[in-house]
Protein backbone atom coordinates (compact mmCIF):
# COMPACT_ATOMS: atom_id res chain seq x y z
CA UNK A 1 -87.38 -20.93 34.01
CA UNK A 2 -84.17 -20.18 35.95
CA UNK A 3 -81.24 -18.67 33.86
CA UNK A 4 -77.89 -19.11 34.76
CA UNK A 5 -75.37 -16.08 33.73
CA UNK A 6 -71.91 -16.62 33.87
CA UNK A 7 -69.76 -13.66 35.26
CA UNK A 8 -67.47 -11.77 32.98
CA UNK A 9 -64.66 -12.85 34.61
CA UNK A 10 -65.39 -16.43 35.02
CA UNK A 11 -62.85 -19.13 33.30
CA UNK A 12 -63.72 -20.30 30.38
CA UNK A 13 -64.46 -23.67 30.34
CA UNK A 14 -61.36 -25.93 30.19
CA UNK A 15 -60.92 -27.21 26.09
CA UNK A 16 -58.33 -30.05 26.42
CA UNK A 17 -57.85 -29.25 22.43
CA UNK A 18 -57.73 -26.04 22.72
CA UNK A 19 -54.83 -26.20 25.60
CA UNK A 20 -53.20 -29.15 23.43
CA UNK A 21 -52.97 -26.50 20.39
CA UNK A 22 -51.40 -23.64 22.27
CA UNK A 23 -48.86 -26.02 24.09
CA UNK A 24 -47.74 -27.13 20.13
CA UNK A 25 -47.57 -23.50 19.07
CA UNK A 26 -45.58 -22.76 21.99
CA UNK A 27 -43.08 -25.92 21.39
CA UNK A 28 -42.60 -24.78 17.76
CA UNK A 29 -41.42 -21.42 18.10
CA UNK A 30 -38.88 -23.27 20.82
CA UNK A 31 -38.25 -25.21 18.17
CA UNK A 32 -37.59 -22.34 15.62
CA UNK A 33 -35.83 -20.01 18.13
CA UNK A 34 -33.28 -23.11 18.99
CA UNK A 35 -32.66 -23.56 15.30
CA UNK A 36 -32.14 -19.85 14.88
CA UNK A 37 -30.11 -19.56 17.59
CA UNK A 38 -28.21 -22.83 16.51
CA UNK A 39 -27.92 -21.47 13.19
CA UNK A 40 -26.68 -18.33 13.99
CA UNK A 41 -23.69 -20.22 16.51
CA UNK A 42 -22.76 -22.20 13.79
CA UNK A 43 -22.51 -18.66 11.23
CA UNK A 44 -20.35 -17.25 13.94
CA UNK A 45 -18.16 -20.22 14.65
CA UNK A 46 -17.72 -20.33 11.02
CA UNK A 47 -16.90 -16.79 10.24
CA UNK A 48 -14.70 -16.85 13.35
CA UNK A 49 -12.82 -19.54 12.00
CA UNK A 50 -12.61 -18.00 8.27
CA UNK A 51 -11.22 -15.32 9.81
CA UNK A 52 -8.81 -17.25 12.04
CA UNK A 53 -7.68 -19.31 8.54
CA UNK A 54 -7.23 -16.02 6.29
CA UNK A 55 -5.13 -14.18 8.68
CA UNK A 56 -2.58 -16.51 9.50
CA UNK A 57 -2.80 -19.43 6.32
CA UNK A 58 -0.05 -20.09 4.45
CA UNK A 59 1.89 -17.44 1.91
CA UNK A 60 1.49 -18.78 -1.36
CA UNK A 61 5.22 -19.37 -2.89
CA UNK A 62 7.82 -16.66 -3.29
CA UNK A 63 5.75 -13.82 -1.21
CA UNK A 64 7.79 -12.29 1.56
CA UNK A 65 10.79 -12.73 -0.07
CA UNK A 66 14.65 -11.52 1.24
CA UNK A 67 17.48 -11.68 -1.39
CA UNK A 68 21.31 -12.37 -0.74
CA UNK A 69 23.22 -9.66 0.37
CA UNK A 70 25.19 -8.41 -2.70
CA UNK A 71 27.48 -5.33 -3.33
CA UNK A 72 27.76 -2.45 -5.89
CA UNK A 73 30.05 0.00 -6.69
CA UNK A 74 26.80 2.79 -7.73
CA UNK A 75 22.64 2.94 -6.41
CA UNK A 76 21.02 5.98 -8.42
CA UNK A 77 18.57 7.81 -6.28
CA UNK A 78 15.94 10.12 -8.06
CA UNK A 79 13.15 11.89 -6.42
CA UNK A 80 10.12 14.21 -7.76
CA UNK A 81 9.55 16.97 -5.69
CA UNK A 82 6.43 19.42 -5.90
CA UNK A 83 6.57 22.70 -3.48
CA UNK A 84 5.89 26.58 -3.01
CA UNK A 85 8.91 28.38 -3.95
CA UNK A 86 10.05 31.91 -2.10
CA UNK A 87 7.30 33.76 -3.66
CA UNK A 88 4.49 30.74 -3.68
CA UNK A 89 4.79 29.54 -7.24
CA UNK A 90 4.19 25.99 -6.60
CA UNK A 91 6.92 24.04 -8.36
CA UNK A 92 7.41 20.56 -10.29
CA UNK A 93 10.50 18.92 -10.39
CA UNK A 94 9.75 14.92 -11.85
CA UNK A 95 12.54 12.88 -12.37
CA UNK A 96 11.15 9.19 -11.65
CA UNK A 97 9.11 8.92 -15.00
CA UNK A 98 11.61 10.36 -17.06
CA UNK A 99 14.01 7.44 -16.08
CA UNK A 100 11.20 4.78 -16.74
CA UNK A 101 10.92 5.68 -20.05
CA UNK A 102 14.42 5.90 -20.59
CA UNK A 103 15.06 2.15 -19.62
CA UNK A 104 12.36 1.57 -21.90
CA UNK A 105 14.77 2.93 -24.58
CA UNK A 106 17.97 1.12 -23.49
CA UNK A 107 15.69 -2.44 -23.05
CA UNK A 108 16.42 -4.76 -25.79
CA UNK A 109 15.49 -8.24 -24.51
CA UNK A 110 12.56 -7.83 -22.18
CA UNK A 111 10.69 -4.93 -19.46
CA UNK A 112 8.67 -5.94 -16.29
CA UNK A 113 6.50 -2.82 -15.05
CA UNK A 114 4.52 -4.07 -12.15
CA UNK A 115 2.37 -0.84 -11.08
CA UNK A 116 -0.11 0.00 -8.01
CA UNK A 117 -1.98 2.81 -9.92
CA UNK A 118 -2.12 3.27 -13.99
CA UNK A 119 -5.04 4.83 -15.21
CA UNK A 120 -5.83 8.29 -16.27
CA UNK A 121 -9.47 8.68 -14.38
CA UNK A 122 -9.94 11.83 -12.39
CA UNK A 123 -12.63 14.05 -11.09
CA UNK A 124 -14.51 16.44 -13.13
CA UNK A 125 -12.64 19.50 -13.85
CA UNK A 126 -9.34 18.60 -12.58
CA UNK A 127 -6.29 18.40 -15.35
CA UNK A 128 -3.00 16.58 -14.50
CA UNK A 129 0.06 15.58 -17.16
CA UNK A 130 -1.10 12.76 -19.13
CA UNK A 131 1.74 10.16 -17.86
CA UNK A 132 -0.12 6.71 -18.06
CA UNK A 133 -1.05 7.39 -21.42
CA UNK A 134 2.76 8.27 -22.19
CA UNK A 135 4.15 5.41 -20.44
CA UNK A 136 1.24 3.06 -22.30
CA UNK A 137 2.23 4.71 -25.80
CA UNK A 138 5.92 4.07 -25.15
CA UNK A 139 5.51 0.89 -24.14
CA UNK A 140 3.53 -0.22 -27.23
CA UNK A 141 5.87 1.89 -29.66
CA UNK A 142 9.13 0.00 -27.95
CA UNK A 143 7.24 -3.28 -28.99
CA UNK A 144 6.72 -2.65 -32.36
CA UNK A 145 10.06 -1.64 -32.78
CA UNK A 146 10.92 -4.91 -31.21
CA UNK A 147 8.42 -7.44 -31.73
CA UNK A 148 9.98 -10.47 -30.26
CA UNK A 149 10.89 -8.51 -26.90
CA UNK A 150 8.97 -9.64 -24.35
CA UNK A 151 7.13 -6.74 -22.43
CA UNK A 152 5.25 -7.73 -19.11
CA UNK A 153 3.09 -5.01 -17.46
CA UNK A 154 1.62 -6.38 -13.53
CA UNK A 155 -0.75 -4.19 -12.01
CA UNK A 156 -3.90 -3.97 -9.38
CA UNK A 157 -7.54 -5.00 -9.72
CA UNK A 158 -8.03 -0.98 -8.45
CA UNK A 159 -7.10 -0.21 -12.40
CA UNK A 160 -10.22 -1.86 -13.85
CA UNK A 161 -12.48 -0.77 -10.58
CA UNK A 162 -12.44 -4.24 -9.41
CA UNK A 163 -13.65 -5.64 -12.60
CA UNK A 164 -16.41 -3.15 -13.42
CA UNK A 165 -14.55 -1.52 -16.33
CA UNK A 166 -11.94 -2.35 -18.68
CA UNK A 167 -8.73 0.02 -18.43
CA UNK A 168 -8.44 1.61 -22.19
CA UNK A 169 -4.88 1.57 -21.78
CA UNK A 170 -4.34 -1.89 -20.51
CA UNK A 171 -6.40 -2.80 -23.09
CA UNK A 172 -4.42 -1.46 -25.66
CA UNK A 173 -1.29 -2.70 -24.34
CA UNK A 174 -2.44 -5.99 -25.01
CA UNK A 175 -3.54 -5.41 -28.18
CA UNK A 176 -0.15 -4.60 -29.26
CA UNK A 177 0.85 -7.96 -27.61
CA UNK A 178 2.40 -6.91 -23.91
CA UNK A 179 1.58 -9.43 -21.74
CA UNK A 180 -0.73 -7.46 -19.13
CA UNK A 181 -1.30 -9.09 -16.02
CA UNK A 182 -3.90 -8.20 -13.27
CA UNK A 183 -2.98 -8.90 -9.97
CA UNK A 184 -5.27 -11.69 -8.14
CA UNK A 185 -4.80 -10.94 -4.49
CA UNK A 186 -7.52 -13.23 -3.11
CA UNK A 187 -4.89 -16.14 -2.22
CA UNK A 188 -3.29 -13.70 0.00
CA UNK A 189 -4.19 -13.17 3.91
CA UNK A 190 -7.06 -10.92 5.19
CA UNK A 191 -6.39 -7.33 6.51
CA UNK A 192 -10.02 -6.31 7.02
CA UNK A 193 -10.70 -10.02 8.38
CA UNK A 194 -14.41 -9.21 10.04
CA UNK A 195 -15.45 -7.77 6.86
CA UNK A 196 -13.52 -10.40 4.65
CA UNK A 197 -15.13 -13.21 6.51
CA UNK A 198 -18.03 -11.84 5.26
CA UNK A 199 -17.54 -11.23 1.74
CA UNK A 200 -15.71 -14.86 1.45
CA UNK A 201 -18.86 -16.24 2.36
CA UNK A 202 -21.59 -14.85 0.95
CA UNK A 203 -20.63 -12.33 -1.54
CA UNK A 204 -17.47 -13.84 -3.72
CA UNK A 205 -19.80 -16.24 -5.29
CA UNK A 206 -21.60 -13.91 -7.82
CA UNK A 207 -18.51 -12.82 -9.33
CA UNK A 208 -17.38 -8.97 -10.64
CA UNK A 209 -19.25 -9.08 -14.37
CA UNK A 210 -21.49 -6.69 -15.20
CA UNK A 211 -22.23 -2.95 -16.39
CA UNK A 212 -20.97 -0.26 -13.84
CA UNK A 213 -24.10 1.82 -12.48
CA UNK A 214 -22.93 3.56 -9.15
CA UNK A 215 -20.69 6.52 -9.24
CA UNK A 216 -16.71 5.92 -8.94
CA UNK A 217 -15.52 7.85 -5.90
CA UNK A 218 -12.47 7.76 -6.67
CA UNK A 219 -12.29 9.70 -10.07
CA UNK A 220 -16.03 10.46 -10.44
CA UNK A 221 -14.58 11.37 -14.36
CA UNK A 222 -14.05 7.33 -14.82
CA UNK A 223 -16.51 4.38 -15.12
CA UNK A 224 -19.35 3.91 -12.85
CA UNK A 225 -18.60 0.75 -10.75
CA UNK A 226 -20.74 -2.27 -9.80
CA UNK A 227 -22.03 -2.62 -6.21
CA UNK A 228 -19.89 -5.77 -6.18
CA UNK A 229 -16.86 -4.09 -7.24
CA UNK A 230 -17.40 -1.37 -4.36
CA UNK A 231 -17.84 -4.67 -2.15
CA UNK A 232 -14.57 -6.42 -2.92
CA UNK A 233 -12.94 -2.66 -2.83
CA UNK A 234 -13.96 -3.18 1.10
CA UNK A 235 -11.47 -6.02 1.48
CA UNK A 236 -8.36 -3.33 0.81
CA UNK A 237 -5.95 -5.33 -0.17
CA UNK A 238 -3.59 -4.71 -2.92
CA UNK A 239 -0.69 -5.33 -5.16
CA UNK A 240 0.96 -2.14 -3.86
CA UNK A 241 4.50 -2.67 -5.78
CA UNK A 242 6.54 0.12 -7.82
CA UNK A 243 8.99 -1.59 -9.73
CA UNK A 244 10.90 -1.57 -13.38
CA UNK A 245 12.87 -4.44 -14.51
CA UNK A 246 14.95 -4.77 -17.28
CA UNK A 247 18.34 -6.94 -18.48
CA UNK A 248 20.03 -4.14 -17.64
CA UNK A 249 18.65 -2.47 -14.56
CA UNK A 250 15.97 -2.29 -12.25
CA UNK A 251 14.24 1.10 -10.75
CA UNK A 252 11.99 0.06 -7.36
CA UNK A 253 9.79 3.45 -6.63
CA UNK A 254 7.66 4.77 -4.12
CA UNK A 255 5.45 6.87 -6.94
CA UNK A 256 2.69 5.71 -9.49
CA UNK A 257 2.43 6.17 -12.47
CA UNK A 258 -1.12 7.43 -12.53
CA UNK A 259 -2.38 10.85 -14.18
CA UNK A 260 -3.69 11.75 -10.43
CA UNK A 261 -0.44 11.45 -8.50
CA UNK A 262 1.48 13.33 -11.12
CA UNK A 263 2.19 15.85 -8.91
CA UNK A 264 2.77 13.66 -5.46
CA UNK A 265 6.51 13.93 -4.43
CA UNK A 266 8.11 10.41 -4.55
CA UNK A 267 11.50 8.29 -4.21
CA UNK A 268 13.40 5.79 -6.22
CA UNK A 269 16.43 4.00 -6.53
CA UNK A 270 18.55 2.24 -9.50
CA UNK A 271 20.44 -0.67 -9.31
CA UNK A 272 22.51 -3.27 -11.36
CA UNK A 273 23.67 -6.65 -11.34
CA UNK A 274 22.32 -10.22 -10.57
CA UNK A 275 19.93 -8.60 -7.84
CA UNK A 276 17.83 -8.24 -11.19
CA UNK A 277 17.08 -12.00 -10.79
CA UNK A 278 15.96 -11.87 -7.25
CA UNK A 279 13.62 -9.24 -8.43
CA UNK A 280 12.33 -11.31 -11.41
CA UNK A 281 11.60 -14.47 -8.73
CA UNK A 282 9.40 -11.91 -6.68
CA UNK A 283 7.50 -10.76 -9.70
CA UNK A 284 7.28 -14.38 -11.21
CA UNK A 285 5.83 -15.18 -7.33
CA UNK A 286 3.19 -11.84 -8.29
CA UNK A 287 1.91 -12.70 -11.61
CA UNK A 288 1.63 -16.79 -10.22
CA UNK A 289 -1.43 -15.41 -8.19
CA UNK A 290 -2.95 -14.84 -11.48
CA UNK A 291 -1.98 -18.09 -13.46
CA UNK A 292 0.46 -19.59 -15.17
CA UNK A 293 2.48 -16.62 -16.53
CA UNK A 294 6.07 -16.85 -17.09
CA UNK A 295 8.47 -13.95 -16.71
CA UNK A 296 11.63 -13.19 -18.05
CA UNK A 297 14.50 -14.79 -16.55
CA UNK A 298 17.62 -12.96 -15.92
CA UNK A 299 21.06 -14.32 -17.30
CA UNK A 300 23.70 -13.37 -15.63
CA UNK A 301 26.50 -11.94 -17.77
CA UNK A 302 29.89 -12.66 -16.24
CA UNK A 303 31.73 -9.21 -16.65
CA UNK A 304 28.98 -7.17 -16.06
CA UNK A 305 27.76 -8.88 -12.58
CA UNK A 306 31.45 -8.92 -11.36
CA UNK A 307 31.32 -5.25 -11.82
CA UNK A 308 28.36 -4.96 -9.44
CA UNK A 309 29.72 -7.44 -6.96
CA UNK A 310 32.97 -5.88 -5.47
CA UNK A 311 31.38 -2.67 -4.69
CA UNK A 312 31.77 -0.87 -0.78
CA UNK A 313 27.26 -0.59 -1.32
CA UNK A 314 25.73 -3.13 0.20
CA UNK A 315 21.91 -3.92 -0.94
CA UNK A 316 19.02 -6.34 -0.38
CA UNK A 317 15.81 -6.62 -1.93
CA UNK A 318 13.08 -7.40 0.08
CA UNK A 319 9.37 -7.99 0.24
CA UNK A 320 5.90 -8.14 2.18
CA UNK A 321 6.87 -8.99 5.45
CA UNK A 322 10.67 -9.04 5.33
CA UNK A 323 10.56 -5.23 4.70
CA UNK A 324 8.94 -5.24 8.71
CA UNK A 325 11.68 -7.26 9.22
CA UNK A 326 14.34 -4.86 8.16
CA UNK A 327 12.86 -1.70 9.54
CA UNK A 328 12.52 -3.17 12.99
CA UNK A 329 16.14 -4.62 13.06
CA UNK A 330 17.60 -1.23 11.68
CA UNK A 331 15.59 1.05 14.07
CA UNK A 332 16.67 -1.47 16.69
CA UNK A 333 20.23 -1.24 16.39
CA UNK A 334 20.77 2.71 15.66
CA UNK A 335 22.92 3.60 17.74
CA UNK A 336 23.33 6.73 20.28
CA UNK A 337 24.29 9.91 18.25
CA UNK A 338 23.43 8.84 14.89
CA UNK A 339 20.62 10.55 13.40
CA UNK A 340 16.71 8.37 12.08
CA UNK A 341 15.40 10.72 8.92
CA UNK A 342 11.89 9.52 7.51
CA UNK A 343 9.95 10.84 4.86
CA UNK A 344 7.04 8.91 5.06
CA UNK A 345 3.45 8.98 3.59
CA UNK A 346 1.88 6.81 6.11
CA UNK A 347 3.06 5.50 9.85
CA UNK A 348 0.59 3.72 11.37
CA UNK A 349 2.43 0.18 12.55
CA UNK A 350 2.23 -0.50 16.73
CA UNK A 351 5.81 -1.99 16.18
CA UNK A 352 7.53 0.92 14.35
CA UNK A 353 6.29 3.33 16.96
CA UNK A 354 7.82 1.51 19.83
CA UNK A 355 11.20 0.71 18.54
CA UNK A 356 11.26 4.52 17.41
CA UNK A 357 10.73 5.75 20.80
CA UNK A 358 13.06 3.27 21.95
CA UNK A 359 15.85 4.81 19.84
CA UNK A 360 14.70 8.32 21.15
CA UNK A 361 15.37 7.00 24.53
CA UNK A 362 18.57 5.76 24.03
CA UNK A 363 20.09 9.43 22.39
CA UNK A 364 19.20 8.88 18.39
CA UNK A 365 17.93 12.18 17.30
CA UNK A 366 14.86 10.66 15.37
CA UNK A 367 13.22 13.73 12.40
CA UNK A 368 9.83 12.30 10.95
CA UNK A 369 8.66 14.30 7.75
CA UNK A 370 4.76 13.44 6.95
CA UNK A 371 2.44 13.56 4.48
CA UNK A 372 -0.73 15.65 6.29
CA UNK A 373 -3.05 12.99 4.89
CA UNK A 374 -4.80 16.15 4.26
CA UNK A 375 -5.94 15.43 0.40
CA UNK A 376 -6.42 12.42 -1.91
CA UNK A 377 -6.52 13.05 -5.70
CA UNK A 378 -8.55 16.20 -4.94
CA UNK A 379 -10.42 15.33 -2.11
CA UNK A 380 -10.23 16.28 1.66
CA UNK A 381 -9.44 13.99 4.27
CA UNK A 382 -9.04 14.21 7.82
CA UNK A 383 -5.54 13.49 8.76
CA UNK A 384 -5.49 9.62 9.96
CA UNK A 385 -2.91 8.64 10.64
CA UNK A 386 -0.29 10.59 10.95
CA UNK A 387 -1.84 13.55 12.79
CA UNK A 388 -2.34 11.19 15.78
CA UNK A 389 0.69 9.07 15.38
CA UNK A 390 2.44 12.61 15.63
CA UNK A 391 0.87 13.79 18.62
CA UNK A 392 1.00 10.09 20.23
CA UNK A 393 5.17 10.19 19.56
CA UNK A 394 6.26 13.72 20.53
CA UNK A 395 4.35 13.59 23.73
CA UNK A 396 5.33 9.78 24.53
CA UNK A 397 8.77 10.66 23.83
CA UNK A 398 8.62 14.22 25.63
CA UNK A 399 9.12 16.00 22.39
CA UNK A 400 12.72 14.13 21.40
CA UNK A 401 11.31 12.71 18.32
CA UNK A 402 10.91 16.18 16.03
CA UNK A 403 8.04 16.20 13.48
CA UNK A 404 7.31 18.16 10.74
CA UNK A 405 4.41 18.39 7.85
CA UNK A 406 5.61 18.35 4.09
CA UNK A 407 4.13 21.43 2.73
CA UNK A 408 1.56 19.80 0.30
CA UNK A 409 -0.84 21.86 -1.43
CA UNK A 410 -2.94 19.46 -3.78
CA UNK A 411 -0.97 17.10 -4.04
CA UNK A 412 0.49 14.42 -1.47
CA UNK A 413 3.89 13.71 -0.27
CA UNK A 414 3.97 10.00 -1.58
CA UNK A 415 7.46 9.01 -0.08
CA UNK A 416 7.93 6.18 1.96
CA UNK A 417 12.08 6.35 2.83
CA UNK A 418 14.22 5.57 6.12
CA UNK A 419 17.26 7.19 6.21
CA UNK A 420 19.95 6.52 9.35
CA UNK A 421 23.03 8.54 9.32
CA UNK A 422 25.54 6.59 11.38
CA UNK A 423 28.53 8.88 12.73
CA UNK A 424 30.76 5.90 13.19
CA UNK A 425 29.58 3.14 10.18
CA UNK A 426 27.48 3.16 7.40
CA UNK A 427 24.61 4.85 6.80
CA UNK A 428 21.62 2.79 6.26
CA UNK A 429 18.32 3.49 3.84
CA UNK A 430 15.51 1.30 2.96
CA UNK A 431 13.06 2.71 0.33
CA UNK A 432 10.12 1.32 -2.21
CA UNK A 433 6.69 0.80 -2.02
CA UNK A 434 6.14 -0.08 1.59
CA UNK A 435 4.43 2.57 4.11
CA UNK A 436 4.80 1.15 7.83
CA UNK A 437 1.69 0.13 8.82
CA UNK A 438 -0.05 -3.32 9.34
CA UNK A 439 -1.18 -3.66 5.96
CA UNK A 440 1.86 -2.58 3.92
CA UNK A 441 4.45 -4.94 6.67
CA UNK A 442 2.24 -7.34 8.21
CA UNK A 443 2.21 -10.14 4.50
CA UNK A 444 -1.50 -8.83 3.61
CA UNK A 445 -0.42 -6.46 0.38
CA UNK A 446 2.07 -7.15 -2.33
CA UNK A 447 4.82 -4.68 -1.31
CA UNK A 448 8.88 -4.04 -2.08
CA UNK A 449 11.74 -1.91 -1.41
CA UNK A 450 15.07 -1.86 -1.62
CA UNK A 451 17.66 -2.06 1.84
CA UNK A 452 20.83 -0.35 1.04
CA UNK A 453 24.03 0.16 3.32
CA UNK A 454 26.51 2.97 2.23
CA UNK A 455 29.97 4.10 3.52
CA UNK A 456 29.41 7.29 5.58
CA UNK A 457 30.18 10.13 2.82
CA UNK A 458 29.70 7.94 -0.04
CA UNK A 459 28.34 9.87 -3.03
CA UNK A 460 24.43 8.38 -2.39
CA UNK A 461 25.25 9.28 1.27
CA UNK A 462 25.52 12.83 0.12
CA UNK A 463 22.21 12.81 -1.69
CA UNK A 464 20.03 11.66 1.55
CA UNK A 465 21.53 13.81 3.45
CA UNK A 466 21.38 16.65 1.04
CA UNK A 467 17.42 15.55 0.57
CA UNK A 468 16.82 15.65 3.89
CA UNK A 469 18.47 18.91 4.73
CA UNK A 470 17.21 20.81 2.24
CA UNK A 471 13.62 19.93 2.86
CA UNK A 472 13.88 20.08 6.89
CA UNK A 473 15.41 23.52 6.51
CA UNK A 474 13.39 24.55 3.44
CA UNK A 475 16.72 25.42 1.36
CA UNK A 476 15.52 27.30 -1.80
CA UNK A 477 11.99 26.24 -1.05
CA UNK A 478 9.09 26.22 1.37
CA UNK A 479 8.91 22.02 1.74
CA UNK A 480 7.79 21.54 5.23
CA UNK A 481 5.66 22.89 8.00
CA UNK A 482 6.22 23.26 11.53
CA UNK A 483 4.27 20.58 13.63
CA UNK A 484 1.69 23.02 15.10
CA UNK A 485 0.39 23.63 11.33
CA UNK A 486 -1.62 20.47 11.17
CA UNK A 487 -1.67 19.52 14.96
CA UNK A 488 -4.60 20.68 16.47
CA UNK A 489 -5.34 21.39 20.05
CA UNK A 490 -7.43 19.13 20.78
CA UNK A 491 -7.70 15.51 18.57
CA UNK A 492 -9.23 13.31 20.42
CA UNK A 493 -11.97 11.98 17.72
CA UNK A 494 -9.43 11.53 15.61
CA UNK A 495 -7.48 9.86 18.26
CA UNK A 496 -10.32 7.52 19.02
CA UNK A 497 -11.49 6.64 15.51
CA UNK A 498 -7.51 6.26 14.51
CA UNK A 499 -7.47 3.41 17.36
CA UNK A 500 -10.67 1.69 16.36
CA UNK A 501 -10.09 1.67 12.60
CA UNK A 502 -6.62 0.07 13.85
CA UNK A 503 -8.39 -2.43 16.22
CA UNK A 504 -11.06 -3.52 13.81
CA UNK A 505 -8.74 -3.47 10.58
CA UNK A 506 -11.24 -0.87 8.99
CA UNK A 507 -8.75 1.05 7.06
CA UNK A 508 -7.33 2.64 4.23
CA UNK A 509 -4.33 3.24 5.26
């Protein structure tokens, strides 16, 4: 018998069904990987066009708002001021908070707070003055005392961490029966728009309820937040506004109050007259973002508005994006010799920093005072922006624009003021809420501040100056630091990582 062996390496025999099979498998995973892919063009054609729609859509009504031009005889300035003294006792000197709560006391028909931060969280072991819980108790005494008075109190999702906890103090406001109302911000446009495209689409949906689990990193003494609060934190955007409105007079602020930033050196201004209405439409436009709420309207009482009309101050109240507006146009048109103060918490806007070095370069002596951006409520941080914006502006301009550090120590120099000292016209100062970068200018937060124009040795012309001097030239105090003292030699990470945040919108600032 004759045996055939097949070598090892023979083909096996040919199987049509076998071939048919493998030629199917192949043709469905084409099949699935063109589907995949398909499905994954369409996910990026649609995020790219969420984020093309939530950057540039519509403002909802009343947001970036400019008032009429309208003169006063008198704008109060305050300022609270926290700094070493000659022999390094770190002084307090507060006089924002004081003045809320004595317009509280003067109000008799209504009060509009609308508030960034008002909570008294903080981390473990740290002890500040107790001044939301002072303004809250005020607030809800003043109401009992006048019952019908209608007391409105506008603040940020940030108070109730995004939904995960309920603010004792808000809550208690309400109970007394002030109308408390938390700023929705959603209708408004996109800062962190890769990330927001995200969220919009897949993680909106399952809402904010439910019980708080993860640690808050921001006051690690409050409520534990929900992983979907710390998700919609991500979009950072905010109502960022500072203001106190009454019949009689309204105080716009760069400070919070918030037990944290008691100590943070801040700015305000006081003024009178039928601008009180114009502020009243931008805080009706706030609370509309969050539902049908009506605010107090002013009335305009004949004698006392012609008092504040035929004044030598000129003012403006302004808004979101007409703040940019204002900046620009009055860094724009300083002219040679006059002299660009700031005092200013964050600079981080493309647009600011080219019309300032601009200026330089025509002969304004420009003096920039910032905040470190060392620490926040406690914690360290690592100097973005300013530290680069600094370095990036006294070597572009060849070291004409003049920097110096406010001499923080824990706390923060909060202040977000413009102040141009014209030799031949008014001076010109524009002050509030608003720091100058993208998100603060650029319509994606809730912002305001106030645009003043003084004759040159005017009384209020006195005080910025006076402000200014005395903390340049550390009169009576130690208020501000050389550049070198927070520039270091070499800051080219933070360079880098300031100019990616910036390019991808992944900021806090």
């Amino acid at each position: 018998m004759t045996h055939h062996i097949r070598s090892q390496n023979a083909p096996e025999p040919y199987n049509a069904h076998t071939a048919s099979r493998q030629l199917q498998g192949k043709s469905r995973k084409r099949r699935v990987l063109r589907w995949i892919l398909a499905a994954v063009c369409l996910l990026i054609i649609w995020l790219a066009g969420v984020i093309v729609y939530q950057t540039h859509k519509p403002l909802p009504p009343g947001i970036s708002y400019e008032s009429p031009l309208y003169h006063v005889d008198q704008v109060r300035f305050y300022r609270d001021l926290t700094y070493p003294d000659s022999q390094g006792q770190v002084i307090n000197e507060p006089q924002i908070t004081n003045r809320m709560m004595q317009i509280i006391d003067e109000s008799r028909e209504f009060l509009v707070f609308d508030l960034f931060l008002f909570n008294d969280y903080k981390h473990k072991g740290q002890k500040f003055p107790t001044v939301s819980k002072d303004l809250a108790d005020k607030l809800i005494a003043h109401k009992k005392r006048y019952p019908q008075m209608q007391i409105v109190f506008i603040t940020d999702q940030i108070n109730t961490n995004y939904g995960s906890a309920p603010n004792p103090l808000l809550e208690a406001m309400k109970a007394a029966g002030i109308q408390v109302v938390v700023t929705n911000v959603d209708p408004l446009r996109d800062s962190n728009p890769i990330y927001s495209a995200v969220w919009r689409t897949f993680i909106q949906w399952f809402g904010q309820s439910g019980k708080g689990w993860i640690p808050n990193l921001m006051a690690n003494d409050g409520p534990k937040v929900t992983a979907r609060s710390y998700l919609k934190m991500l979009n950072v955007k905010a109502n960022h506004r500072k203001v106190v409105v009454s019949e009689k007079t309204a105080l716009v602020s760069s400070g919070n109050v918030h037990d944290a930033s008691a100590y943070h050196s801040n700015i305000a201004f006081e003024v009178q007259g039928p601008i009180i209405g114009d502020i009243l439409k931008s805080e009706q436009a706030a609370a509309q973002l969050s539902g049908d709420y009506r605010l107090p309207v002013y009335a305009a009482k004949s004698e006392n508005d012609q008092k504040h009309t035929l004044g030598n101050i000129a003012i403006r109240y302004l808004t979101e994006g007409k703040i940019d507006k204002y900046t620009l146009l009055e860094i724009n048109r300083a002219p040679q010799g006059s002299t660009l103060w700031m005092g200013m918490f964050y600079l981080a806007d493309e647009k600011v920093m080219n019309a300032l070095l601009d200026a330089a370069d025509r002969g304004v002596n420009i003096r920039l005072l910032f905040d470190p951006n060392q620490n926040a409520f406690g914690q360290d941080k690592i100097g973005i922006p300013n530290r680069p914006v600094a370095k990036e502006l006294t070597e572009r301009s060849g070291g004409r624009i003049a920097v110096r550090w406010y001499n923080t120590t824990e706390e923060q120099y909060h202040t977000k003021l413009m102040y141009i000292s014209n030799p031949s016209g008014n001076s010109v100062i524009m002050g509030g809420s608003s720091n100058l970068t993208p998100r603060n200018l650029d319509n994606y937060n809730l912002e305001n501040d106030l645009w003043i124009s003084v004759p040159r040795g005017d009384a209020l012309d006195r005080q910025l100056a006076g402000y200014f001097d005395r903390l340049w030239n550390n009169t009576d105090g130690h208020y501000s630091l050389d550049l070198s003292a927070y520039q270091e030699k070499s800051t080219w990470f933070k360079d880098f990582l300031f100019r990616v945040q910036k390019l991808l919108g992944f900021t806090t600032f």
